[in-house]
Protein backbone atom coordinates (compact mmCIF):
# COMPACT_ATOMS: atom_id res chain seq x y z
CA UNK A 1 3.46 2.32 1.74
CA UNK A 2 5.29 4.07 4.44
CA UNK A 3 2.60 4.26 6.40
CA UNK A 4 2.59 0.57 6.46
CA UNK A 5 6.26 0.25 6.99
CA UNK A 6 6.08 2.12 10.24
CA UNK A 7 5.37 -0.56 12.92
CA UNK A 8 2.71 1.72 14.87
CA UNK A 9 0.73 2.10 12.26
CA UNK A 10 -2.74 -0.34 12.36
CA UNK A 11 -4.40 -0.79 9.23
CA UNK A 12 -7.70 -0.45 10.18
CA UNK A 13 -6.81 3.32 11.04
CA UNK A 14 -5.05 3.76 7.87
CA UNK A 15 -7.83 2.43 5.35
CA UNK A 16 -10.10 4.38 7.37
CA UNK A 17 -7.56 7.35 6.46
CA UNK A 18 -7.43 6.44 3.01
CA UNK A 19 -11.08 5.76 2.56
CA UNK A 20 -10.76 1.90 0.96
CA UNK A 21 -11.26 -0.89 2.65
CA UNK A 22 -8.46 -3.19 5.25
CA UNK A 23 -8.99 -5.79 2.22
CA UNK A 24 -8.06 -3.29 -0.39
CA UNK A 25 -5.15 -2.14 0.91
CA UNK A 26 -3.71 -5.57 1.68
CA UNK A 27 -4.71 -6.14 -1.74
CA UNK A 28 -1.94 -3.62 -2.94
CA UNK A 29 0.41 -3.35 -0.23
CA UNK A 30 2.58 -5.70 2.19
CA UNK A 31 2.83 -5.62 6.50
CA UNK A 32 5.91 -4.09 5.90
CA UNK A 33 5.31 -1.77 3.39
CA UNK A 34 6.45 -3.35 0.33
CA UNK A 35 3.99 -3.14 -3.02
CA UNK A 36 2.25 -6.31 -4.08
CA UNK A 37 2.37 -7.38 -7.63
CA UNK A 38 -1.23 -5.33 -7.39
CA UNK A 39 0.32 -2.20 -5.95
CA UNK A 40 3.93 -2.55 -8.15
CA UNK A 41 1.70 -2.53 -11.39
CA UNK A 42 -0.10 0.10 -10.00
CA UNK A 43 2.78 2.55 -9.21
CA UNK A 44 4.52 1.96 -12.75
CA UNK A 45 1.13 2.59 -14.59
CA UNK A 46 1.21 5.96 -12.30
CA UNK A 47 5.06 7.03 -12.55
CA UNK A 48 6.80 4.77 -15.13
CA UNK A 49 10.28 5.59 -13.25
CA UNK A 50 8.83 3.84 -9.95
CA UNK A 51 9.78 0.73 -11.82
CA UNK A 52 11.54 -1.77 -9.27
């Protein structure tokens, strides 16, 4: 997500990076950084305390 915060960063580099699809990670993640509803759930399932 900080990846995607930083305004430099394309998204084409970073799902290439990441090895998922542009799709994917739009899927999950904002233009500016923030999670998704996708990428929220995913965090708390991963680290309960990442709760927003």
């Amino acid at each position: 997500m900080s990846a995607m915060a930083a305004r430099e960063t394309k998204a084409q580099d970073l799902d290439r990076r990441l090895g998922i699809k542009t799709t994917t990670l739009h899927m999950y993640v904002n233009g500016d950084g923030t999670p998704k509803e996708p990428g929220q759930t995913q965090l708390e399932r991963n680290d309960p305390a990442a709760a927003v």
